[in-house]
N, C-alpha and C. Protein backbone atom coordinates (compact mmCIF):
# COMPACT_ATOMS: atom_id res chain seq x y z
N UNK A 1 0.83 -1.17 0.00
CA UNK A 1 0.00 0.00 0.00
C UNK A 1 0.88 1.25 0.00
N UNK A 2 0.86 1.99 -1.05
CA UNK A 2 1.22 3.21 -0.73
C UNK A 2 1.24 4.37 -0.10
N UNK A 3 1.89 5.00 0.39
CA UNK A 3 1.67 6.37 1.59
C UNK A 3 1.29 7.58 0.69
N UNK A 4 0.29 7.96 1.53
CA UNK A 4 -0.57 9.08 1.15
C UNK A 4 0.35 10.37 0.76
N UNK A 5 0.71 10.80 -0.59
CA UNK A 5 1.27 12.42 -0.20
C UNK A 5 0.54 13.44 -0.52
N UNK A 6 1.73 14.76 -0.49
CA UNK A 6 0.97 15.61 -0.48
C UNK A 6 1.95 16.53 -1.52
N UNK A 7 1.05 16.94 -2.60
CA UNK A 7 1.61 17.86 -3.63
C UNK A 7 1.17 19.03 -3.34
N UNK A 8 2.35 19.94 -4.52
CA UNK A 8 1.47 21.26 -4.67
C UNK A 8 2.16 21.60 -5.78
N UNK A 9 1.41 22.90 -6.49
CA UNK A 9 2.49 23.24 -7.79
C UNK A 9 2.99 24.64 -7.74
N UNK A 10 3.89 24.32 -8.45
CA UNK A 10 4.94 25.87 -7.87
C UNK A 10 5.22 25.77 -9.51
N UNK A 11 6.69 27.01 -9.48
CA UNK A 11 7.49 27.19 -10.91
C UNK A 11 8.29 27.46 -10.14
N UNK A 12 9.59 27.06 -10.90
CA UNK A 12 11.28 26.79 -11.09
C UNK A 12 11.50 28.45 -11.40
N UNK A 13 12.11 28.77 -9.93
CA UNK A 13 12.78 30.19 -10.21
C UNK A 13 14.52 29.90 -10.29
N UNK A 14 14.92 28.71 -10.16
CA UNK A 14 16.14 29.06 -10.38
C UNK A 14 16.59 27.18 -9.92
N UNK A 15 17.80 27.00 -10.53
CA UNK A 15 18.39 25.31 -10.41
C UNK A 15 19.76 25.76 -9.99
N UNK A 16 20.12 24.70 -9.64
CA UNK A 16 21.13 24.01 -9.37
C UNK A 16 21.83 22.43 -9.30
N UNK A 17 23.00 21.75 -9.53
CA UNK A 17 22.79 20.59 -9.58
C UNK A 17 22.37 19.58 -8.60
N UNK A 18 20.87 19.21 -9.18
CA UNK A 18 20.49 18.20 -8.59
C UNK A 18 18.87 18.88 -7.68
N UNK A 19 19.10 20.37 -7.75
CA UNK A 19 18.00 21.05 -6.33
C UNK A 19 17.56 22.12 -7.70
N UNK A 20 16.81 22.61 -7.36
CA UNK A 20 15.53 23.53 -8.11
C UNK A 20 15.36 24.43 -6.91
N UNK A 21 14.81 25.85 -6.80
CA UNK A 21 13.90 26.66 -6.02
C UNK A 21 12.71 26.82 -6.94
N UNK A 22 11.71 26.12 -5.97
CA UNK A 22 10.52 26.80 -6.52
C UNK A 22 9.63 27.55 -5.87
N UNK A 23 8.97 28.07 -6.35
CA UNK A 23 8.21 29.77 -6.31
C UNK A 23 6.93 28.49 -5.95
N UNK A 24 6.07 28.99 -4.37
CA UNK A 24 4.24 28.20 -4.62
C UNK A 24 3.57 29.57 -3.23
N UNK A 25 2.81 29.39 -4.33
CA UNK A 25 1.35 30.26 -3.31
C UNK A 25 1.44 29.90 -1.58
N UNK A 26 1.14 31.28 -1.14
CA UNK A 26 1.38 30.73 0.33
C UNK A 26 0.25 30.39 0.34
N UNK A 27 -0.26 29.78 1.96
CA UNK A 27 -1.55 29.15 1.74
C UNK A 27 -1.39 29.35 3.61
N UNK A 28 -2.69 28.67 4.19
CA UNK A 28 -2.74 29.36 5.44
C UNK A 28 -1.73 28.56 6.60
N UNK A 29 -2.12 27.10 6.11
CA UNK A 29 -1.46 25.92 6.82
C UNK A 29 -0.02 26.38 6.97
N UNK A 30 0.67 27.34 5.78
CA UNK A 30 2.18 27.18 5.68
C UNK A 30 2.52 28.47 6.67
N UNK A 31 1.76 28.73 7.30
CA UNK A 31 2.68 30.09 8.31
C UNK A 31 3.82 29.45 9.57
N UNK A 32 3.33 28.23 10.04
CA UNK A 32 3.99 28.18 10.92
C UNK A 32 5.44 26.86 10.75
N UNK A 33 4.79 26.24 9.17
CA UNK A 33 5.94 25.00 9.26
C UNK A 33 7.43 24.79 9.32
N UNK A 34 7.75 26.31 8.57
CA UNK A 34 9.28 25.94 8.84
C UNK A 34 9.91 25.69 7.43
N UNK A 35 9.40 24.96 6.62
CA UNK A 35 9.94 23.79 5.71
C UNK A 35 10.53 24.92 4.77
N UNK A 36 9.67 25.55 4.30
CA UNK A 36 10.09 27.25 3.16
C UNK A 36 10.64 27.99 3.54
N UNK A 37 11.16 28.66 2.91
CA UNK A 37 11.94 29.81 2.95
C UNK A 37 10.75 31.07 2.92
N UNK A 38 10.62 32.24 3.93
CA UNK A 38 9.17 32.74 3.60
C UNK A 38 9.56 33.72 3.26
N UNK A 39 8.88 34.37 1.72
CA UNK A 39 9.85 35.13 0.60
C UNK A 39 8.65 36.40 0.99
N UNK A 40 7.76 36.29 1.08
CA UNK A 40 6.80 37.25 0.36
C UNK A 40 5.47 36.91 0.94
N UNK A 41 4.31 37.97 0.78
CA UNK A 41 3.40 37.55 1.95
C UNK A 41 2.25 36.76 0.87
N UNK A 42 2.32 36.83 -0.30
CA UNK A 42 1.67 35.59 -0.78
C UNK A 42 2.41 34.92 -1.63
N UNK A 43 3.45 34.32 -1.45
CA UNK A 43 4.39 33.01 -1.82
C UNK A 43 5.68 33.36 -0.99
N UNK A 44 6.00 31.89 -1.30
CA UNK A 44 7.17 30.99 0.03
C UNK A 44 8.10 30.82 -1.44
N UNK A 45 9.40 30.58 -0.86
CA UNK A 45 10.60 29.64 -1.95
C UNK A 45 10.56 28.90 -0.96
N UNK A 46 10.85 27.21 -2.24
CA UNK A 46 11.12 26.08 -1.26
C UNK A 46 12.08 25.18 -2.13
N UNK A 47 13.49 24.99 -1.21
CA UNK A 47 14.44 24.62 -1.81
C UNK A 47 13.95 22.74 -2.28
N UNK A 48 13.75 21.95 -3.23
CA UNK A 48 13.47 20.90 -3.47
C UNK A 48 14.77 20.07 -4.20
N UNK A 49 14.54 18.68 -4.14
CA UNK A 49 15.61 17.66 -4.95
C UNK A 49 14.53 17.85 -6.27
N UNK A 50 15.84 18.18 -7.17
CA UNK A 50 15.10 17.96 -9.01
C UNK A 50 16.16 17.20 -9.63
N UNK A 51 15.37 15.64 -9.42
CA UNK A 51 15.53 15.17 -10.17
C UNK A 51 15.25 14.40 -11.22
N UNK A 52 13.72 15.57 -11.73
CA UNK A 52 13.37 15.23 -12.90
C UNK A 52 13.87 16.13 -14.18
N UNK A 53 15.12 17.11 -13.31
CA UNK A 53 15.79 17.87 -14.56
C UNK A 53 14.85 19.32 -14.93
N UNK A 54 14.08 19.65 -14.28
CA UNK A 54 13.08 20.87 -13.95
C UNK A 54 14.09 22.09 -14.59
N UNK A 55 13.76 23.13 -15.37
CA UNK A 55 14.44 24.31 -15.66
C UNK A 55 13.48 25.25 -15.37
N UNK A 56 14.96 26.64 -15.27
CA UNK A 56 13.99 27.78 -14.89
C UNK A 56 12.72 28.11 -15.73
N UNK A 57 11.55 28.48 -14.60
CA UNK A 57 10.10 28.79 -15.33
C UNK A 57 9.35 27.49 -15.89
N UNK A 58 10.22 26.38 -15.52
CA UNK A 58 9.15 25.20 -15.54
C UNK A 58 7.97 25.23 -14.21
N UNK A 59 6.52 24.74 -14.60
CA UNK A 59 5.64 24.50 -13.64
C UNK A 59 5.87 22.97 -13.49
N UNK A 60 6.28 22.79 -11.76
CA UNK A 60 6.27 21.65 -11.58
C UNK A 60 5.82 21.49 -10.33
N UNK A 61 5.72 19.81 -9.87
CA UNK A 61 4.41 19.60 -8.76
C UNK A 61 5.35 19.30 -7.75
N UNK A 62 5.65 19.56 -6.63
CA UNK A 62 6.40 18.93 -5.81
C UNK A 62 5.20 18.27 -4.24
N UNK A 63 5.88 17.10 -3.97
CA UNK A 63 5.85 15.98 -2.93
C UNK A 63 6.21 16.23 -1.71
N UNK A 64 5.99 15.54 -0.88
CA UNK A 64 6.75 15.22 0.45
C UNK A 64 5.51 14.17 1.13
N UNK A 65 6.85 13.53 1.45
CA UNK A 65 5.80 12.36 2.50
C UNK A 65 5.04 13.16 4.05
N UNK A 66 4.19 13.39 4.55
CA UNK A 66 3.55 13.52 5.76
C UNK A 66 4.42 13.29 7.08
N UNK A 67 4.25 12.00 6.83
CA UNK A 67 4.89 11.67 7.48
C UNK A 67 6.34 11.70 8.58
N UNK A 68 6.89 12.02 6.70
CA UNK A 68 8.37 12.55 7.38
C UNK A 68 8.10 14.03 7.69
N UNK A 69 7.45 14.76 7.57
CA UNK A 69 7.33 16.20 8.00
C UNK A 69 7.42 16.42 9.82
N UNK A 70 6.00 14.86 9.87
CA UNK A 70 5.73 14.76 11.82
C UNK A 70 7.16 14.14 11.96
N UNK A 71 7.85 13.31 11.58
CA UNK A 71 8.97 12.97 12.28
C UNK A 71 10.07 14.11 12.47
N UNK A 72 10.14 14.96 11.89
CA UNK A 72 11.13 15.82 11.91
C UNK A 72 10.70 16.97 12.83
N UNK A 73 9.51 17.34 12.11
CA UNK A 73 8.92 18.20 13.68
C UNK A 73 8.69 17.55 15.03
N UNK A 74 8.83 16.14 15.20
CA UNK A 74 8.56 16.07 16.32
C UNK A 74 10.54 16.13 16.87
N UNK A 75 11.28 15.04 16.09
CA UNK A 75 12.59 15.30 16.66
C UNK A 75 12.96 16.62 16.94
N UNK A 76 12.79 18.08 16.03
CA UNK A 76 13.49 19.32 16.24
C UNK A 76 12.81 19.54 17.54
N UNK A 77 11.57 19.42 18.09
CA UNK A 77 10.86 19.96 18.90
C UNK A 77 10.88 19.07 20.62
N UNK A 78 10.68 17.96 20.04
CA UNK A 78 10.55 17.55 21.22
C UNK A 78 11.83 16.50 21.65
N UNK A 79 12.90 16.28 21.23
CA UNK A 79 13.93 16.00 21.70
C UNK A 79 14.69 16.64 22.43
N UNK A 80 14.92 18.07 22.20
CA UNK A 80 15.26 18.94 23.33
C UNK A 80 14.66 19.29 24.49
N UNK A 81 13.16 19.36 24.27
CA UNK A 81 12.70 19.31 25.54
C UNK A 81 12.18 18.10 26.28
N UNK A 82 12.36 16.84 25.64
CA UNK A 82 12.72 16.03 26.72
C UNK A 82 13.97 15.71 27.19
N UNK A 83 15.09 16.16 26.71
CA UNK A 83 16.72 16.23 26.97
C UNK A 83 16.68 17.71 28.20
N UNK A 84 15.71 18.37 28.31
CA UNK A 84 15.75 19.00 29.40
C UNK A 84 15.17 18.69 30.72
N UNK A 85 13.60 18.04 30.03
CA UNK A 85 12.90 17.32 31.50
C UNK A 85 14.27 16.18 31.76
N UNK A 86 14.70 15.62 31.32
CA UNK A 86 15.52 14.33 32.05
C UNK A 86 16.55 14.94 32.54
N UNK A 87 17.22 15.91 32.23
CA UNK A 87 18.57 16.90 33.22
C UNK A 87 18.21 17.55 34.22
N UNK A 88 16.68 18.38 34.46
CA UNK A 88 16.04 18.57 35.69
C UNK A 88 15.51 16.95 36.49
N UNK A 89 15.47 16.20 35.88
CA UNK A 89 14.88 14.79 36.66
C UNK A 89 15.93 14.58 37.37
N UNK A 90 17.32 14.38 36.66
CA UNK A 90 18.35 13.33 37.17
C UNK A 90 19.37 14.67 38.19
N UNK A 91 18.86 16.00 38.07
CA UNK A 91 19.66 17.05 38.92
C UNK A 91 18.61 16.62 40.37
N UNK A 92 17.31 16.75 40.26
CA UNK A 92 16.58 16.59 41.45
C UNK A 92 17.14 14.92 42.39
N UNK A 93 17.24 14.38 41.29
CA UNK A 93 17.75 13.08 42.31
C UNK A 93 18.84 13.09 42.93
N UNK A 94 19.88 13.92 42.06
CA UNK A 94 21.36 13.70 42.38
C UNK A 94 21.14 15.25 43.42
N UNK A 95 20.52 15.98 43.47
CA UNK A 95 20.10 16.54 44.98
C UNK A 95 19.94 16.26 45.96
N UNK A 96 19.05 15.32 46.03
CA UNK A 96 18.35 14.49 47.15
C UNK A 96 18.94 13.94 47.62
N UNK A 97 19.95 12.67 46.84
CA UNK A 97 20.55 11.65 47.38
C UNK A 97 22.68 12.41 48.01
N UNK A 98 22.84 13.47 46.91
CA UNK A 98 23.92 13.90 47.63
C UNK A 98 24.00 15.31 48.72
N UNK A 99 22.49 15.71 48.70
CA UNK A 99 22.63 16.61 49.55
C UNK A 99 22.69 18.45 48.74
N UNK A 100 22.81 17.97 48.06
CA UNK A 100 22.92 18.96 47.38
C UNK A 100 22.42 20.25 46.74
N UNK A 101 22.12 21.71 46.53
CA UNK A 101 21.59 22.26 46.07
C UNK A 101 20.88 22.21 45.26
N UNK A 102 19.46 22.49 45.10
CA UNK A 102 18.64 22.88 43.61
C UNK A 102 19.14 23.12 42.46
N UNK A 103 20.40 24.03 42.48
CA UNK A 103 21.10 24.52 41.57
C UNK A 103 21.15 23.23 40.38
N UNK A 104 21.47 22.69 40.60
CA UNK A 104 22.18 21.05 39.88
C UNK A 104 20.74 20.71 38.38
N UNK A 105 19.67 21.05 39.47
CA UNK A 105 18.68 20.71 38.59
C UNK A 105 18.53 21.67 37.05
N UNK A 106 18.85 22.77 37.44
CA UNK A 106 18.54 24.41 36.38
C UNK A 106 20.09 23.56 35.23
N UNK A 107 21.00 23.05 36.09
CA UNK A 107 22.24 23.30 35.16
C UNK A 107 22.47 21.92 34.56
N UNK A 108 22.03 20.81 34.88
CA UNK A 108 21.69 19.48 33.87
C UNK A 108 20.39 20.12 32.87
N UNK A 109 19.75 20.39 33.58
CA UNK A 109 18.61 20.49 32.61
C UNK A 109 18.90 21.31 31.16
N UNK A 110 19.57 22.51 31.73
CA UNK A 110 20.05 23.19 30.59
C UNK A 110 21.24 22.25 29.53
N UNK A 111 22.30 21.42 30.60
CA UNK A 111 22.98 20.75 30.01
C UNK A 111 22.63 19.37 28.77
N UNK A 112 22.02 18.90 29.51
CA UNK A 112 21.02 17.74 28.68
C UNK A 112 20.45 18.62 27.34
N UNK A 113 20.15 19.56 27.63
CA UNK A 113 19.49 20.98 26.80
C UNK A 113 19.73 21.22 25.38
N UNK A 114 21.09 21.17 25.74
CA UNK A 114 21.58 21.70 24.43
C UNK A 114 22.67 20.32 24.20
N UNK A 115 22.95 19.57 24.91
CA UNK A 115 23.35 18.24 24.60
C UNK A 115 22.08 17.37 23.26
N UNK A 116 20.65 17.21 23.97
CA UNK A 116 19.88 16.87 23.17
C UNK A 116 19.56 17.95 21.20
N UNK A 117 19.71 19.06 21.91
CA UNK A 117 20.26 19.96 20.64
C UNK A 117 21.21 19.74 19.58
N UNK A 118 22.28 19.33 19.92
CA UNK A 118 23.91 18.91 19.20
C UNK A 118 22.90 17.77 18.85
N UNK A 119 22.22 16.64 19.64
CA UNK A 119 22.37 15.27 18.64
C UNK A 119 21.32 15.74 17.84
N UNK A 120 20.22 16.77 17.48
CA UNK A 120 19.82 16.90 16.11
C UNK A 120 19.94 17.55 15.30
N UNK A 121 21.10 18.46 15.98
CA UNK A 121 21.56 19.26 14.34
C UNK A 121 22.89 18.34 13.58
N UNK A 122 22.92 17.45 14.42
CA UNK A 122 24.06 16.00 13.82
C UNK A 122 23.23 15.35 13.43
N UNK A 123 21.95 14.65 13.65
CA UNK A 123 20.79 14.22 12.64
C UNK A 123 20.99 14.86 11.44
N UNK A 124 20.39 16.27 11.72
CA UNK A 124 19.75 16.72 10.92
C UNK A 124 21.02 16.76 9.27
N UNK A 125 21.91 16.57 9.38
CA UNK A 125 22.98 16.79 8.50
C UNK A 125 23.24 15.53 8.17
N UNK A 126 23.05 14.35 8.95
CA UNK A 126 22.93 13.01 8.20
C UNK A 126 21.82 12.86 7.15
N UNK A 127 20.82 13.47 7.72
CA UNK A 127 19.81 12.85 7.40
C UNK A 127 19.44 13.25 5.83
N UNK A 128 19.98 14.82 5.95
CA UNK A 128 20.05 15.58 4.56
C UNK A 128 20.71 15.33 3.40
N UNK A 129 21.75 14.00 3.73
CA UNK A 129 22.14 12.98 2.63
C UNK A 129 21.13 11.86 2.39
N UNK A 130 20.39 11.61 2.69
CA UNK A 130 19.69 10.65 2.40
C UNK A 130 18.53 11.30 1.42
N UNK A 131 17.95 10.11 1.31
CA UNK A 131 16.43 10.42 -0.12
C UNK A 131 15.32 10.58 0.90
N UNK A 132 14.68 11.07 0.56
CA UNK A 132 13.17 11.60 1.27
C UNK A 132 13.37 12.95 2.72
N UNK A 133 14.39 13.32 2.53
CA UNK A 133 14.44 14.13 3.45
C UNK A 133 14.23 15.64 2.80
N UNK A 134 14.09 15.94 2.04
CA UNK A 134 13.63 16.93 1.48
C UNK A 134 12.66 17.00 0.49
N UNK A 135 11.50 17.48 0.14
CA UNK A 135 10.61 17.70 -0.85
C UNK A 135 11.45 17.29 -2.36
N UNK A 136 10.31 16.91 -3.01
CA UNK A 136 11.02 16.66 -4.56
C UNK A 136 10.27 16.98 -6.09
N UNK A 137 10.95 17.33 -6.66
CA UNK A 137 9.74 17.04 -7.99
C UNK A 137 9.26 16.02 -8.48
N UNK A 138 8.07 16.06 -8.70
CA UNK A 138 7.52 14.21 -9.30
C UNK A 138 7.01 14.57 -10.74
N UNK A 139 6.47 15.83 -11.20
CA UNK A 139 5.59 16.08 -12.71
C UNK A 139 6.33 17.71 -13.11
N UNK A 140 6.76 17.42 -14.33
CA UNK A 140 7.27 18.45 -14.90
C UNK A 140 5.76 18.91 -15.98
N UNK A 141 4.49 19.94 -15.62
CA UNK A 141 3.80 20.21 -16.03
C UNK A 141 4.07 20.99 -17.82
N UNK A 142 3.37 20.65 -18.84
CA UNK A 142 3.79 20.92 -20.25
C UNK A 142 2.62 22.13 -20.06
N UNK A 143 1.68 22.54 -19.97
CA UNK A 143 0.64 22.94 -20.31
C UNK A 143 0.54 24.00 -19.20
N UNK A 144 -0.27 24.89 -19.29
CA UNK A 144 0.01 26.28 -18.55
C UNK A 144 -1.07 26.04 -17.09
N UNK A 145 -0.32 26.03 -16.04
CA UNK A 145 -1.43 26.01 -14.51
C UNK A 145 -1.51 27.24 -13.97
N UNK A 146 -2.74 27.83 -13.31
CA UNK A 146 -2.22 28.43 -12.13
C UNK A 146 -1.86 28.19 -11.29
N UNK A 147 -0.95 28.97 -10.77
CA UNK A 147 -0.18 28.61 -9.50
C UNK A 147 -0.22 30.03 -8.94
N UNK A 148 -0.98 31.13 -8.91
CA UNK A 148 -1.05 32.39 -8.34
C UNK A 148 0.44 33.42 -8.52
């Protein structure tokens, strides 16, 4: 069974090898995602893999799995802040049991903090070699669309 995606259609403002920018209508859903570059208050640039060979001022449809969108928003988001609840957890214990100031808790927590931080911007740069981690082109449109 195949996974559900989700297109939209834009035009090729500019290539590079292997990546395209394309130009797509903002829309309401896209204020808060992140994924675009936010150019203009009605259209986004969004850097995509082209590798269907897309040239400038081509209309083309670009993809992305769902899926991987929640996985990535959930790692950027909620890996750090559970890398903080567990540095305030394990400061409160190591309080308790050595006697120790509150302090411990503010400064794991922060530590874990930005510890959990480092391991996803080291994800995030693995991951950006791999396939499906960025939007892609799937239809190089012949015939004239709107796209606003």
């Amino acid at each position: 069974m195949q996974k559900e995606k989700e297109g939209e259609w834009g035009s090729v403002t500019a290539v590079s090898p292997g990546k395209a920018k394309v130009r797509l209508k903002r829309k309401s859903l896209c204020e808060k995602c992140g994924i675009c570059m936010g150019w203009g208050k009605d259209f986004m640039l969004m850097e995509v893999d082209n590798l269907k060979g897309a040239r400038v001022g081509d209309k083309v449809r670009i993809e992305t799995l769902p899926g991987k969108i929640l996985k990535i928003s959930f790692i950027v988001f909620m890996v750090p802040l559970l890398g903080l609840l567990f540095g305030i957890f394990l400061g409160q214990l190591l309080s308790g049991w050595l006697g120790l100031r509150s302090l411990w808790q503010a400064g794991l927590g922060i530590t874990f903090f930005l510890l959990a931080f480092l391991g996803v911007r080291w994800y995030d740069k693995k991951a950006q070699r791999g396939e499906g981690y960025r939007p892609h082109i799937v239809q190089i449109e012949e015939e004239e669309q709107d796209i606003g």
